[in-house]
C-alpha atoms as a PDB file:
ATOM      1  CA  UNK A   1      76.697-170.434 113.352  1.00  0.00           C
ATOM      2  CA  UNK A   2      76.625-171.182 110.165  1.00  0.00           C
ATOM      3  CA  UNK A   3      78.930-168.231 109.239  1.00  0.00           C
ATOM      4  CA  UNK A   4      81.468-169.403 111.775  1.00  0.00           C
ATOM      5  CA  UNK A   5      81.755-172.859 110.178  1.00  0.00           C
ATOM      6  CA  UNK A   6      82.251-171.821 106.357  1.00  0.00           C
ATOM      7  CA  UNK A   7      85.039-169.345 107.612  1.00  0.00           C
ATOM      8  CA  UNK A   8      86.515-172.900 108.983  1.00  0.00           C
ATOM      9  CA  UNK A   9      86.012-174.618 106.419  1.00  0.00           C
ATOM     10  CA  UNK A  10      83.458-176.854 108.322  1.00  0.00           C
ATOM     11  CA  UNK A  11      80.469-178.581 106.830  1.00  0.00           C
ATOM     12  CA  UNK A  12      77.302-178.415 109.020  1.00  0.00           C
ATOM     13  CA  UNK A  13      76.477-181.539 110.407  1.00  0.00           C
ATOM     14  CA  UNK A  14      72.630-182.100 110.968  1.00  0.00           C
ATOM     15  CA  UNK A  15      72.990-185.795 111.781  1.00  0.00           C
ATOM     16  CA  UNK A  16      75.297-184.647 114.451  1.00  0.00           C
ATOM     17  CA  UNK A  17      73.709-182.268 115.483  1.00  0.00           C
ATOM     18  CA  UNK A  18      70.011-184.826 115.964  1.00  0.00           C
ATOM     19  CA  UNK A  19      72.567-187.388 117.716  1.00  0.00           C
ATOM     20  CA  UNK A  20      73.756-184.582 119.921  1.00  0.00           C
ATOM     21  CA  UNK A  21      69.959-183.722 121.315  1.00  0.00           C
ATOM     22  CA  UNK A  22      69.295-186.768 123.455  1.00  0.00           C
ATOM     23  CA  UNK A  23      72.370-186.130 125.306  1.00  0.00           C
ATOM     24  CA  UNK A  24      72.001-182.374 126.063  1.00  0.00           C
ATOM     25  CA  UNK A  25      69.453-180.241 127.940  1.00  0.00           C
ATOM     26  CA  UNK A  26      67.778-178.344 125.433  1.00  0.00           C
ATOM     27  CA  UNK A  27      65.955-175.572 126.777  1.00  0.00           C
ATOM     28  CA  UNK A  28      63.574-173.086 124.378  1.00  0.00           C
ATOM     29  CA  UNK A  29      63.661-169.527 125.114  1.00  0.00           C
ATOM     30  CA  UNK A  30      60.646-168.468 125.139  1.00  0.00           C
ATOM     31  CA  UNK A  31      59.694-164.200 124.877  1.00  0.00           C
ATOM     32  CA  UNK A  32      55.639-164.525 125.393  1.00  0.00           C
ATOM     33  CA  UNK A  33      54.333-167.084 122.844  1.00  0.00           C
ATOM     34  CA  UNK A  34      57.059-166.481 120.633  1.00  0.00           C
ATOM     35  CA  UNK A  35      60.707-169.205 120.280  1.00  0.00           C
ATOM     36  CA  UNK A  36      63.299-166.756 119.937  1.00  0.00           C
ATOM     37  CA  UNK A  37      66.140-168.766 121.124  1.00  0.00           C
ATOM     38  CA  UNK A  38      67.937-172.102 122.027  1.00  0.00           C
ATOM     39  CA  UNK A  39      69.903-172.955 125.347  1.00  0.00           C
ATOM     40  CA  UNK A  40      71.592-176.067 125.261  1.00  0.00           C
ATOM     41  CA  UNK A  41      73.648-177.754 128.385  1.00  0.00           C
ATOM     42  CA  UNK A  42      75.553-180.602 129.349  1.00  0.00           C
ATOM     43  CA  UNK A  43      76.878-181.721 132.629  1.00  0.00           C
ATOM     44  CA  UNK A  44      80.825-182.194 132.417  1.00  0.00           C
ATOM     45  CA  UNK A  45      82.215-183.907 135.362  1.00  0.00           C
ATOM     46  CA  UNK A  46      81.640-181.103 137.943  1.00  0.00           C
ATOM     47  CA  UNK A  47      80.823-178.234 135.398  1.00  0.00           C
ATOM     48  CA  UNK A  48      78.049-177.228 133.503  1.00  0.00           C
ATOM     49  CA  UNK A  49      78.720-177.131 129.927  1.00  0.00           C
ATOM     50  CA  UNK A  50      77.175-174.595 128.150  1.00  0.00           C
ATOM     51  CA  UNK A  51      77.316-175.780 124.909  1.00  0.00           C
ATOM     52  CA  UNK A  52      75.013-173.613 122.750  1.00  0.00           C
ATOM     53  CA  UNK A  53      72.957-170.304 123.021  1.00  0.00           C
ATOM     54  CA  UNK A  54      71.531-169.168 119.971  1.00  0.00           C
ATOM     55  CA  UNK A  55      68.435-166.004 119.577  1.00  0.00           C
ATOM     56  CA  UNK A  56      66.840-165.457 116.519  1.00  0.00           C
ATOM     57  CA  UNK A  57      68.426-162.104 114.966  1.00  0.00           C
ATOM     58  CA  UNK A  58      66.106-159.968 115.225  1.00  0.00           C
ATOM     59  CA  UNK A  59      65.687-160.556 119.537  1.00  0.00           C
ATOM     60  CA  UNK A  60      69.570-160.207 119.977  1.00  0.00           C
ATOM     61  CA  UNK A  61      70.776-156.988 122.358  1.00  0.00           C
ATOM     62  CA  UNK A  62      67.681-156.637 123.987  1.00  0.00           C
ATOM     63  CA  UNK A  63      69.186-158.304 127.100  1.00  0.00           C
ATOM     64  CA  UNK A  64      67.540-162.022 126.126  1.00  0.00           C
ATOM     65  CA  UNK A  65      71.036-163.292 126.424  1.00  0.00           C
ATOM     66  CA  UNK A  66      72.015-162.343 129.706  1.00  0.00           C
ATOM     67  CA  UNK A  67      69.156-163.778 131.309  1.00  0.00           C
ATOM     68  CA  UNK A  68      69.804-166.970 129.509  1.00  0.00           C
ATOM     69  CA  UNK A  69      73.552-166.695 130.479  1.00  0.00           C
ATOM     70  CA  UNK A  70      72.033-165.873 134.100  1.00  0.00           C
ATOM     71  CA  UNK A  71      69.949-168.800 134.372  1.00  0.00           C
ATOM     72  CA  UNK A  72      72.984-171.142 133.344  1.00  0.00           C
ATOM     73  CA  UNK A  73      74.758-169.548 136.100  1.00  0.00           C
ATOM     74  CA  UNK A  74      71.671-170.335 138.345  1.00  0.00           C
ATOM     75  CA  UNK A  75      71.325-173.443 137.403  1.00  0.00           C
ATOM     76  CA  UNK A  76      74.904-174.396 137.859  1.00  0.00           C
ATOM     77  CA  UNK A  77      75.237-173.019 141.310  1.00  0.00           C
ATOM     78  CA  UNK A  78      71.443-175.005 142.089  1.00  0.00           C
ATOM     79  CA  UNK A  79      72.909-178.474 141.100  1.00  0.00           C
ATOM     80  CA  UNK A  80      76.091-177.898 143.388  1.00  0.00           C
ATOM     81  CA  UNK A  81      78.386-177.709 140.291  1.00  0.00           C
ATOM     82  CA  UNK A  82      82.064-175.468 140.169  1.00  0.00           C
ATOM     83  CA  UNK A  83      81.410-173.542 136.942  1.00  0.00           C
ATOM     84  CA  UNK A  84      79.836-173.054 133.585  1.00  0.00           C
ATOM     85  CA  UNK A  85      81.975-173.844 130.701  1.00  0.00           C
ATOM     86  CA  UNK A  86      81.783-172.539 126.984  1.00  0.00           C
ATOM     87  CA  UNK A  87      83.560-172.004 123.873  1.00  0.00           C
ATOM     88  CA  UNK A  88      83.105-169.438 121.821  1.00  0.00           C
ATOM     89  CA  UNK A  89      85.094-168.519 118.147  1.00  0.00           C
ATOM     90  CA  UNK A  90      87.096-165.657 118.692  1.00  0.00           C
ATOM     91  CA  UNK A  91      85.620-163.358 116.605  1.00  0.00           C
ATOM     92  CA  UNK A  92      82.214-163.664 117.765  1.00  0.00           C
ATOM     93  CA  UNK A  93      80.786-160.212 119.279  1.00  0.00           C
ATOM     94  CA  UNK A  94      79.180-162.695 122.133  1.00  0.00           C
ATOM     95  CA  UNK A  95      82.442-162.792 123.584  1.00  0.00           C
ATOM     96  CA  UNK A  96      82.296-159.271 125.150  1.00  0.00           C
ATOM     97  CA  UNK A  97      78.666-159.980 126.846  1.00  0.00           C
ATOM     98  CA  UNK A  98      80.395-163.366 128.186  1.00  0.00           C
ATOM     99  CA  UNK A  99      82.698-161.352 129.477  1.00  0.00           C
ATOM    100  CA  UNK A 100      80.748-159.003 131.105  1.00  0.00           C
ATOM    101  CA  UNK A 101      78.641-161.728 132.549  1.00  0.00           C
ATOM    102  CA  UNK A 102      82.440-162.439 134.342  1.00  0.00           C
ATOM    103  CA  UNK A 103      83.432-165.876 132.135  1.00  0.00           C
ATOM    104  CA  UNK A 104      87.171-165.493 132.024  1.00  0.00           C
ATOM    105  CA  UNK A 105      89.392-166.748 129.389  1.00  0.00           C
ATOM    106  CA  UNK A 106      91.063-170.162 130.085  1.00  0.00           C
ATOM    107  CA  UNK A 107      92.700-171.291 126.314  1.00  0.00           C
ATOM    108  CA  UNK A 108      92.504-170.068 123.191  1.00  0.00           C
ATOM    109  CA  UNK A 109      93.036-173.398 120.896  1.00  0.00           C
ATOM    110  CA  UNK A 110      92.561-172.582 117.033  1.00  0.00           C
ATOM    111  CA  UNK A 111      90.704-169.122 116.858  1.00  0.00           C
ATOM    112  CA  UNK A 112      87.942-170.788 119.650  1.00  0.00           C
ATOM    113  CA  UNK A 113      88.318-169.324 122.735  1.00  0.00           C
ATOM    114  CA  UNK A 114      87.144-171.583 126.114  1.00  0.00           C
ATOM    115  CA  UNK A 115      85.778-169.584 129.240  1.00  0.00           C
ATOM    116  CA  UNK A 116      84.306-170.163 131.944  1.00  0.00           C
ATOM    117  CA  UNK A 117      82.597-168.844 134.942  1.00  0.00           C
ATOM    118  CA  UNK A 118      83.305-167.783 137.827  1.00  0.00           C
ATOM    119  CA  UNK A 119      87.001-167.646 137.036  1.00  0.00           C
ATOM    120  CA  UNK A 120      89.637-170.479 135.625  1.00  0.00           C
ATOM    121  CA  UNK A 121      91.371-170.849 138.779  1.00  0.00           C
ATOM    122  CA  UNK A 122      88.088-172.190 140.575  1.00  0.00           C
ATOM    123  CA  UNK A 123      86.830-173.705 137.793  1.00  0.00           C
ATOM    124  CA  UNK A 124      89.597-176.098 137.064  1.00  0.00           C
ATOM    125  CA  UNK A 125      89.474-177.956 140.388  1.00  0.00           C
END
């Protein structure tokens, strides 16, 4: 993430991102004993706002995730809510596993692209 910010010219924020904690659901992805990833959600009116999945480096493309991505999708259509929402910076290679996981592109505001799932037209009301 980091990576993505400097290219913005955006500081990191660490007290923002502490304040941000108690309001979302932070889930730990867990392979075995081992934390190799972070989910984090937020319910958005009548979307589920998926507003950070990060895996450690070294567990990314061995399918981690899609079952994270899966179990947003799950857990969206289990609470009775229209989509899952995300942004994403354009040039971020997650975009094409988002995509393949059927989020569709709604905007594209400032190199960050916003999808969601299952597509715009039923997500937006």
């Amino acid at each position: 993430m980091a990576t993505y910010l400097a290219v913005r010219g955006i500081a990191w924020d660490p007290e923002r991102f502490r304040s941000s904690w108690v309001q979302f659901e932070n889930l730990v992805i867990l392979a075995g004993p081992d934390a190799v990833g972070l989910l984090r959600l937020l319910s958005e009116d009548d979307a589920l706002g998926l507003r950070d999945l990060q895996l450690v480096p070294e567990r990314q493309g061995q399918g981690i995730g899609t079952w994270a991505l899966r179990q947003a999708q799950a857990f969206a259509i289990g609470r009775g809510l229209r989509c899952v929402q995300l942004r994403v910076y354009a040039e971020n290679p997650a975009r094409a596993l988002y995509a393949r996981l059927g989020f569709a592109v709604e905007a594209v505001v400032d190199g960050t692209v916003h999808m969601a799932w299952p597509a715009p037209r039923r997500c937006a009301g």
